[in-house]
Each structure stands twice: as structure tokens, then as C-alpha cells.
PDB file of N, CA and C in Angstrom:
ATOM      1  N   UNK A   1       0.837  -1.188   0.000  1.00  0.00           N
ATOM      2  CA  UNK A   1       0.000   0.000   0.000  1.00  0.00           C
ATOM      3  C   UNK A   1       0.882   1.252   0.000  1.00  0.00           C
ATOM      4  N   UNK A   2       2.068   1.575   0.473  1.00  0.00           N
ATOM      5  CA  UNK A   2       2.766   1.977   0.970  1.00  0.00           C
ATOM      6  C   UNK A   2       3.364   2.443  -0.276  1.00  0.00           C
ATOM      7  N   UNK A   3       3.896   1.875  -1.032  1.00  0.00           N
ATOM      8  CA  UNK A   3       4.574   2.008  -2.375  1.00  0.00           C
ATOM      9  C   UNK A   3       3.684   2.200  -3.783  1.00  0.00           C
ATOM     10  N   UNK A   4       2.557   1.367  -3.581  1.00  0.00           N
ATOM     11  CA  UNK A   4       1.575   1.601  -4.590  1.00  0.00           C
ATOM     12  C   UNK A   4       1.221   3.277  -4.452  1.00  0.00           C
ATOM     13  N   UNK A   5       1.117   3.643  -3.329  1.00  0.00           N
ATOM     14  CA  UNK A   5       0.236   5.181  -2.991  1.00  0.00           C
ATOM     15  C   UNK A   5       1.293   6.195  -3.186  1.00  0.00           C
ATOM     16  N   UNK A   6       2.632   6.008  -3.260  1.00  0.00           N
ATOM     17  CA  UNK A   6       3.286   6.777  -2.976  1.00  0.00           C
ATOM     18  C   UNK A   6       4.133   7.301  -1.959  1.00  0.00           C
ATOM     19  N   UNK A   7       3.423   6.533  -0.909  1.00  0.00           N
ATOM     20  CA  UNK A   7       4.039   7.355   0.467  1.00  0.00           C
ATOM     21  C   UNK A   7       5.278   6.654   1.511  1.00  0.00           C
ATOM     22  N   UNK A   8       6.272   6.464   0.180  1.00  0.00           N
ATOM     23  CA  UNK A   8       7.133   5.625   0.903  1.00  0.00           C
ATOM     24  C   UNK A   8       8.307   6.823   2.102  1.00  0.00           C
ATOM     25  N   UNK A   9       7.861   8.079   2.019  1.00  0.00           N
ATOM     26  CA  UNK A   9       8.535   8.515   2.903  1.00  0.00           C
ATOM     27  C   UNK A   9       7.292   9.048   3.840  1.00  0.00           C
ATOM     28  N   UNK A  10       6.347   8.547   4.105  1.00  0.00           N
ATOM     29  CA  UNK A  10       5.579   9.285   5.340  1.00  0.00           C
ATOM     30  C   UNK A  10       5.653   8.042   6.813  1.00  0.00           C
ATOM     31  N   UNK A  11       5.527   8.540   7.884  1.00  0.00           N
ATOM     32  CA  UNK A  11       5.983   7.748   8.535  1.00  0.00           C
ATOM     33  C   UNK A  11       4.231   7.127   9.330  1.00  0.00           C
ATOM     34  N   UNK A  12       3.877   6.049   9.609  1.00  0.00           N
ATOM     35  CA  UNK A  12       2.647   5.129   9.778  1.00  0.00           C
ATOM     36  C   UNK A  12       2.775   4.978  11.234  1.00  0.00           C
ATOM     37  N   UNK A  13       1.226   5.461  11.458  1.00  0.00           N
ATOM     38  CA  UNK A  13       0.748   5.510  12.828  1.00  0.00           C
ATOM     39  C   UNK A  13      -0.295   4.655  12.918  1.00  0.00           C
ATOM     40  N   UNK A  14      -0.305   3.859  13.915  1.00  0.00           N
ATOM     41  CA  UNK A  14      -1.463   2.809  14.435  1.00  0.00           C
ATOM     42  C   UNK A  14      -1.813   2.825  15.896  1.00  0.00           C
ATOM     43  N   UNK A  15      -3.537   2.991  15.654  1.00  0.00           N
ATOM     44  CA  UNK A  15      -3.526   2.864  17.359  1.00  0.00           C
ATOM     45  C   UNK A  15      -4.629   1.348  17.403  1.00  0.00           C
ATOM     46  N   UNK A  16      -4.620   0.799  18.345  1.00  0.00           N
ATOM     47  CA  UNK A  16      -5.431  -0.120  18.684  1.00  0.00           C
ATOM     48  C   UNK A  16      -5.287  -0.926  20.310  1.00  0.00           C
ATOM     49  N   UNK A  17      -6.775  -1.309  19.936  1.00  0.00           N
ATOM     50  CA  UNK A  17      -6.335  -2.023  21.732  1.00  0.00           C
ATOM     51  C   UNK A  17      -6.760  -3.775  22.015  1.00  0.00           C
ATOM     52  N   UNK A  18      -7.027  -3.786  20.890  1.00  0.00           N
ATOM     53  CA  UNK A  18      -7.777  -5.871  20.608  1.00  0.00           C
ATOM     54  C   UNK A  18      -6.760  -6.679  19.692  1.00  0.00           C
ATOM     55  N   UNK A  19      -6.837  -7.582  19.978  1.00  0.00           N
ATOM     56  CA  UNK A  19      -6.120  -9.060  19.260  1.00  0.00           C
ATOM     57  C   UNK A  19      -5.944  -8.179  18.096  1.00  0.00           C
ATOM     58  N   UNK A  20      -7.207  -8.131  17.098  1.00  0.00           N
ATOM     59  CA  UNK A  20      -7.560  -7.661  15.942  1.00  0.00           C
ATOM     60  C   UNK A  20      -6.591  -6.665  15.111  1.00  0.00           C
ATOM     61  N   UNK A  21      -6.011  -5.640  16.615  1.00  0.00           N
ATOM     62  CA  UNK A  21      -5.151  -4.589  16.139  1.00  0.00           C
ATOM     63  C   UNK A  21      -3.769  -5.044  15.611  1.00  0.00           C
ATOM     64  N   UNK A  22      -3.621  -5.913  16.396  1.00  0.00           N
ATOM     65  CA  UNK A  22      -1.875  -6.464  16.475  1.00  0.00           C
ATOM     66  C   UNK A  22      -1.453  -6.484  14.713  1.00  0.00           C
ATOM     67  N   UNK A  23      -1.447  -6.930  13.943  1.00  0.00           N
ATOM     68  CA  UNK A  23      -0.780  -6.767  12.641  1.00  0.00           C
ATOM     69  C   UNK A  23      -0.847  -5.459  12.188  1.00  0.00           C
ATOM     70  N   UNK A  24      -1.422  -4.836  12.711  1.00  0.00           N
ATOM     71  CA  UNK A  24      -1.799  -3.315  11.777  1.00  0.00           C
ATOM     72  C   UNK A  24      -0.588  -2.677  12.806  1.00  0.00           C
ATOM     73  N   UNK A  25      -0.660  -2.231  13.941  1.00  0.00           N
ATOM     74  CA  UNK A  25       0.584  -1.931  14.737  1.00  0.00           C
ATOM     75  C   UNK A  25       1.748  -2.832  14.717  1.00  0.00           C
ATOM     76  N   UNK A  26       1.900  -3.688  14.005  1.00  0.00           N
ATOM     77  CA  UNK A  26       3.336  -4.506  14.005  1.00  0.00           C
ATOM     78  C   UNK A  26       4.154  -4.287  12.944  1.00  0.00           C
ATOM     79  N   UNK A  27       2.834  -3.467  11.715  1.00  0.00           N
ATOM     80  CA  UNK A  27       3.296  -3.103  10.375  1.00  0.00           C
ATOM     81  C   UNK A  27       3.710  -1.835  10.164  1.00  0.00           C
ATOM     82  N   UNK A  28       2.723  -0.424  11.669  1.00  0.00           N
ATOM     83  CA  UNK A  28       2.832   0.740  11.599  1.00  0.00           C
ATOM     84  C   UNK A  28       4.593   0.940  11.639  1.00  0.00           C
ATOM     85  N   UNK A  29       4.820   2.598  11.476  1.00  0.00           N
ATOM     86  CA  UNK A  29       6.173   2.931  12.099  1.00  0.00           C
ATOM     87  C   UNK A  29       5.972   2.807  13.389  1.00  0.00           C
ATOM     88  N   UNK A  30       5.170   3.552  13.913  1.00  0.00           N
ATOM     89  CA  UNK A  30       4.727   3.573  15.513  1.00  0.00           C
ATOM     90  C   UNK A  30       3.295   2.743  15.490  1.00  0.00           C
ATOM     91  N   UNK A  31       3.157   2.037  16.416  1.00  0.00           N
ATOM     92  CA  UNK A  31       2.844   1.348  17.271  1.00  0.00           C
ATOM     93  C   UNK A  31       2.243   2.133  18.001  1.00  0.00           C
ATOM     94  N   UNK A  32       1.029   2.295  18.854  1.00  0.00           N
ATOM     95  CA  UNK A  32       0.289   2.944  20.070  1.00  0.00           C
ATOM     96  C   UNK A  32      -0.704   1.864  20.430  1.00  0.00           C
ATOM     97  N   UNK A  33      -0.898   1.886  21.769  1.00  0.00           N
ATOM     98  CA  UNK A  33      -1.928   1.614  22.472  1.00  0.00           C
ATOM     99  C   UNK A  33      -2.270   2.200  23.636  1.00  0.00           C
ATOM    100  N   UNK A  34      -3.734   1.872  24.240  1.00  0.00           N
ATOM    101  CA  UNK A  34      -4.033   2.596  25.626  1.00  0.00           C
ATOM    102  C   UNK A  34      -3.844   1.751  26.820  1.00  0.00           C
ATOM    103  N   UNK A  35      -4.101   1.563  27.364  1.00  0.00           N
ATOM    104  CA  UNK A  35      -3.679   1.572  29.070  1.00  0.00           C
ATOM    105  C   UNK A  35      -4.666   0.334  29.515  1.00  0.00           C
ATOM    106  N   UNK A  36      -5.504   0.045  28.416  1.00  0.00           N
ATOM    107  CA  UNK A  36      -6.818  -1.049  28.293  1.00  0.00           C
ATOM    108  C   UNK A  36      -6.772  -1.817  27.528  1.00  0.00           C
ATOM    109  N   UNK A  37      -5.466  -1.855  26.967  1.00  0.00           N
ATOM    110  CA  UNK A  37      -5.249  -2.472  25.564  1.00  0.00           C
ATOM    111  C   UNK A  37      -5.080  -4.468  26.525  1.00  0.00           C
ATOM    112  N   UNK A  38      -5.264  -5.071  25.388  1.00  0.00           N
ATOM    113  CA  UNK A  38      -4.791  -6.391  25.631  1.00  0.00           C
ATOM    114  C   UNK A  38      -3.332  -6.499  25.969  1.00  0.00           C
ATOM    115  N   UNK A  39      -2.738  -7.349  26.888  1.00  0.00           N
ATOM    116  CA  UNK A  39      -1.264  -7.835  27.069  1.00  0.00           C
ATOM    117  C   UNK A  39      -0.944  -8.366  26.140  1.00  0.00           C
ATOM    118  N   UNK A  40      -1.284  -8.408  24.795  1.00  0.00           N
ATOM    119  CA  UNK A  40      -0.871  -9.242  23.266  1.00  0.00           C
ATOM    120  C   UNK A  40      -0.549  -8.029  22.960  1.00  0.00           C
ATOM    121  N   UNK A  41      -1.270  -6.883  22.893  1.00  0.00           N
ATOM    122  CA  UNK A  41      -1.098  -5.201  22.030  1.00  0.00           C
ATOM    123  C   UNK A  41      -0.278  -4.798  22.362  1.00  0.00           C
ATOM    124  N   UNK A  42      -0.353  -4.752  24.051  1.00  0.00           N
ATOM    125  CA  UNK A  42       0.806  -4.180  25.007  1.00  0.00           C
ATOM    126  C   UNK A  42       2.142  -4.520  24.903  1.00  0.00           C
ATOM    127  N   UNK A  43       2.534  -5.973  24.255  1.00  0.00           N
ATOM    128  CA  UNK A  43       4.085  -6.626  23.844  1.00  0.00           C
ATOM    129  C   UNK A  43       3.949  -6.150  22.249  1.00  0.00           C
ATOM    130  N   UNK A  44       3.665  -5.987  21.745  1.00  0.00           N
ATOM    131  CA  UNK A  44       3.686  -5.331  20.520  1.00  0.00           C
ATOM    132  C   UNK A  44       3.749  -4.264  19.942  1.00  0.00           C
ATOM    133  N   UNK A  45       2.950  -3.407  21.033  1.00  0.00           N
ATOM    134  CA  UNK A  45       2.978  -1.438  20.656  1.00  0.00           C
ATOM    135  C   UNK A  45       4.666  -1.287  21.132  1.00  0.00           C
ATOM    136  N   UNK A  46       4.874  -0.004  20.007  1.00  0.00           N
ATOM    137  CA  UNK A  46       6.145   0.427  20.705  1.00  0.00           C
ATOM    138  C   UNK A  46       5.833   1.516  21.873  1.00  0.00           C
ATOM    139  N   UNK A  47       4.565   2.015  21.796  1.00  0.00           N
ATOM    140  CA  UNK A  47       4.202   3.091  23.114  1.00  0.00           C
ATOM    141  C   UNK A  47       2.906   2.407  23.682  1.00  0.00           C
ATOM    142  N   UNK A  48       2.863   2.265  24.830  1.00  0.00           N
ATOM    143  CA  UNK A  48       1.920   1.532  25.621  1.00  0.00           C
ATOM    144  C   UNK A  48       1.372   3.268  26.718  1.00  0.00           C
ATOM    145  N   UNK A  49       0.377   4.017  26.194  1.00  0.00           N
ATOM    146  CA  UNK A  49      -0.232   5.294  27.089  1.00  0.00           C
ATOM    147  C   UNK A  49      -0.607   4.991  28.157  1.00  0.00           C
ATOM    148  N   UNK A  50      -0.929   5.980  29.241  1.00  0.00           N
ATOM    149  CA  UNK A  50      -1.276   5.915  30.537  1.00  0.00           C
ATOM    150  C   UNK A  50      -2.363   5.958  30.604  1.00  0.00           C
ATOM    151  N   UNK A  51      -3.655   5.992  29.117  1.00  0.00           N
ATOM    152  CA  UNK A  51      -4.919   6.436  29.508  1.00  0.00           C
ATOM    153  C   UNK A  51      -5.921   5.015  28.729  1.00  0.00           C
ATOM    154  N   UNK A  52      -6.749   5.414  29.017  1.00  0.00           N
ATOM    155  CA  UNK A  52      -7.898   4.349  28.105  1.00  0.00           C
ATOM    156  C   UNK A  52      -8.569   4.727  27.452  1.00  0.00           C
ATOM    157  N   UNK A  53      -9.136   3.713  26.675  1.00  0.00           N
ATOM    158  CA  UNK A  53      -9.643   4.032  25.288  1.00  0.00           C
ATOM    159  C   UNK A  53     -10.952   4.962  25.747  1.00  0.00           C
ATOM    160  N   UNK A  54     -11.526   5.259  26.949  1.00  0.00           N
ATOM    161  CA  UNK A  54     -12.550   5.935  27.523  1.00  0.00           C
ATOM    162  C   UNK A  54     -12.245   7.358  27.498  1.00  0.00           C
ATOM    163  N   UNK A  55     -10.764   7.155  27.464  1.00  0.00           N
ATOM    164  CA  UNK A  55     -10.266   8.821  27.976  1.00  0.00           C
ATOM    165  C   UNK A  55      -9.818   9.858  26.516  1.00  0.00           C
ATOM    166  N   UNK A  56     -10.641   9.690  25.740  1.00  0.00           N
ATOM    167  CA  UNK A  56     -10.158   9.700  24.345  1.00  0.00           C
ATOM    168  C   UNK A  56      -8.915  10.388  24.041  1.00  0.00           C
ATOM    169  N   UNK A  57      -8.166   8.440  23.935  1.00  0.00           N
ATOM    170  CA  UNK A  57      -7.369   8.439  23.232  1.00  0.00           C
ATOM    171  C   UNK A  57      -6.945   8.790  22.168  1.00  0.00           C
ATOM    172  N   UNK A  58      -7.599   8.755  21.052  1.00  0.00           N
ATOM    173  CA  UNK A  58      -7.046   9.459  19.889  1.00  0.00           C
ATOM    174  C   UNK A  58      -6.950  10.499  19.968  1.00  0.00           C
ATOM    175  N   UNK A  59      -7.280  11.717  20.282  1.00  0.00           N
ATOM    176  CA  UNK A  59      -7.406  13.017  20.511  1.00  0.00           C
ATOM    177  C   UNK A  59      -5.679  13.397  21.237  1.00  0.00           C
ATOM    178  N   UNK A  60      -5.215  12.464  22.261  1.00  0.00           N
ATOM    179  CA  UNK A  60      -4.073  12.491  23.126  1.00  0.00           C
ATOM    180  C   UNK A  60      -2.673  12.173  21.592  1.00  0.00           C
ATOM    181  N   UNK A  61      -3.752  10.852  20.757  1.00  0.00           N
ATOM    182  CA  UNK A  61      -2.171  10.528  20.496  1.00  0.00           C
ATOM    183  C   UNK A  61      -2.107  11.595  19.336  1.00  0.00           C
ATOM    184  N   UNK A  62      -3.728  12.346  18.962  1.00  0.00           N
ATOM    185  CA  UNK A  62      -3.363  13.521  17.336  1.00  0.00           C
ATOM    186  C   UNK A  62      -2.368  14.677  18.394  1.00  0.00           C
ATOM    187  N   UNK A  63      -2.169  14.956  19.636  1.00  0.00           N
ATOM    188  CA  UNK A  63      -1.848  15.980  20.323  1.00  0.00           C
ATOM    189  C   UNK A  63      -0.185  15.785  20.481  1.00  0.00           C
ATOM    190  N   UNK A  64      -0.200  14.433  20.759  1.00  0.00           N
ATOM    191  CA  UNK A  64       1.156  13.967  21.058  1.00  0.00           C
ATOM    192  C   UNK A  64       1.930  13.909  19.455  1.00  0.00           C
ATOM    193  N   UNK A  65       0.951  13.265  18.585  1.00  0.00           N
ATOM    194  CA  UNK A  65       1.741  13.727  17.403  1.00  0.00           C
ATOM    195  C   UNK A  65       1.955  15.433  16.866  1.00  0.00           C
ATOM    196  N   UNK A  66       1.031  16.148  16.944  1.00  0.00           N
ATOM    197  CA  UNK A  66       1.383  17.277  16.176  1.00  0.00           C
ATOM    198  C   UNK A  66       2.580  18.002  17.424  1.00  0.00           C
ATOM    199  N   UNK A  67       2.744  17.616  19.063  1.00  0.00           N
ATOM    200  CA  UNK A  67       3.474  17.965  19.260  1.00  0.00           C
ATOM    201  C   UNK A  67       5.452  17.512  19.115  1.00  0.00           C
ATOM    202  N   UNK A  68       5.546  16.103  19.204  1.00  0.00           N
ATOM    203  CA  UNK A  68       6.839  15.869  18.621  1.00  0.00           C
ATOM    204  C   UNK A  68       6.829  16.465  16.979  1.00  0.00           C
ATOM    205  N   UNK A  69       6.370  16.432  15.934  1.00  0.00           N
ATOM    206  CA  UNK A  69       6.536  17.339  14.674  1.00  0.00           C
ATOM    207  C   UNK A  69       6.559  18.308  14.832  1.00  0.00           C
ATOM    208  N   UNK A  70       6.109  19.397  15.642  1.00  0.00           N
ATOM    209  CA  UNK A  70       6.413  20.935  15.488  1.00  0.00           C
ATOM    210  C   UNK A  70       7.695  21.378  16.299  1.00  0.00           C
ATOM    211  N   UNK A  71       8.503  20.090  17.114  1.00  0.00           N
ATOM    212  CA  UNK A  71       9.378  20.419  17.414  1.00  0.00           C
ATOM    213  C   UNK A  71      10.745  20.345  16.340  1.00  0.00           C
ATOM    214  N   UNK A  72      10.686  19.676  15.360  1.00  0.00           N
ATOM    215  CA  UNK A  72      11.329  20.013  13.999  1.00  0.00           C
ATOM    216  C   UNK A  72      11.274  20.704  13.274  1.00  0.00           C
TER     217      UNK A  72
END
């Protein structure tokens, strides 16, 4: 997908917290999960968050991303 689309220099973000997720975060650059995630996700994410998927997460990790990029 990656090469077909073009975007062999953008870097791939995955968040998930079920069995289900694990290949999609094993394939991302980064890896994320929440704090509720399965102990299968949790050995697999490269960032394991302090919050749960209740505490909306995505919102934390769009925050956490636009903040490491604007520090470049």
C-alpha cells in the first residue's frame, strides 16, 4: 500500500487495543496503544499510554503527534 500510494517517505501511525489490532501496529512505524489495551497489544505497541480508550485516546495521540513534529 505503501509504495503503490506513494508514500514511501511518510511515517505510519497505528492505534489499537484488541487481538484484531496487532498486525496493523506490528506493520505501523509507531505502534500505540491505551492503558486497556490487551497484554498481546501491550508486547507489541512500541508506546503503551497511561490512559484508556474511555479517555479519548485518539485526541491524546493527534496531540502527542502534532506535538513531537512541530518540534522540527
Amino acid at each position: 500500500m505503501r509504495e503503490s500510494c506513494g508514500f514511501d517517505d511518510y511515517t505510519f501511525v497505528a492505534v489499537g487495543d484488541y487481538n484484531n489490532d496487532i498486525e496493523m501496529i506490528k506493520y505501523a512505524d509507531v505502534g500505540i496503544c491505551p492503558s486497556n489495551a490487551t497484554d498481546d497489544v501491550k508486547n507489541t505497541a512500541d508506546i503503551v499510554l497511561d490512559i484508556s480508550c474511555e479517555d479519548d485516546v485518539i485526541a491524546h495521540v493527534i496531540d502527542y503527534i502534532f506535538k513531537i513534529t512541530s518540534e522540527y
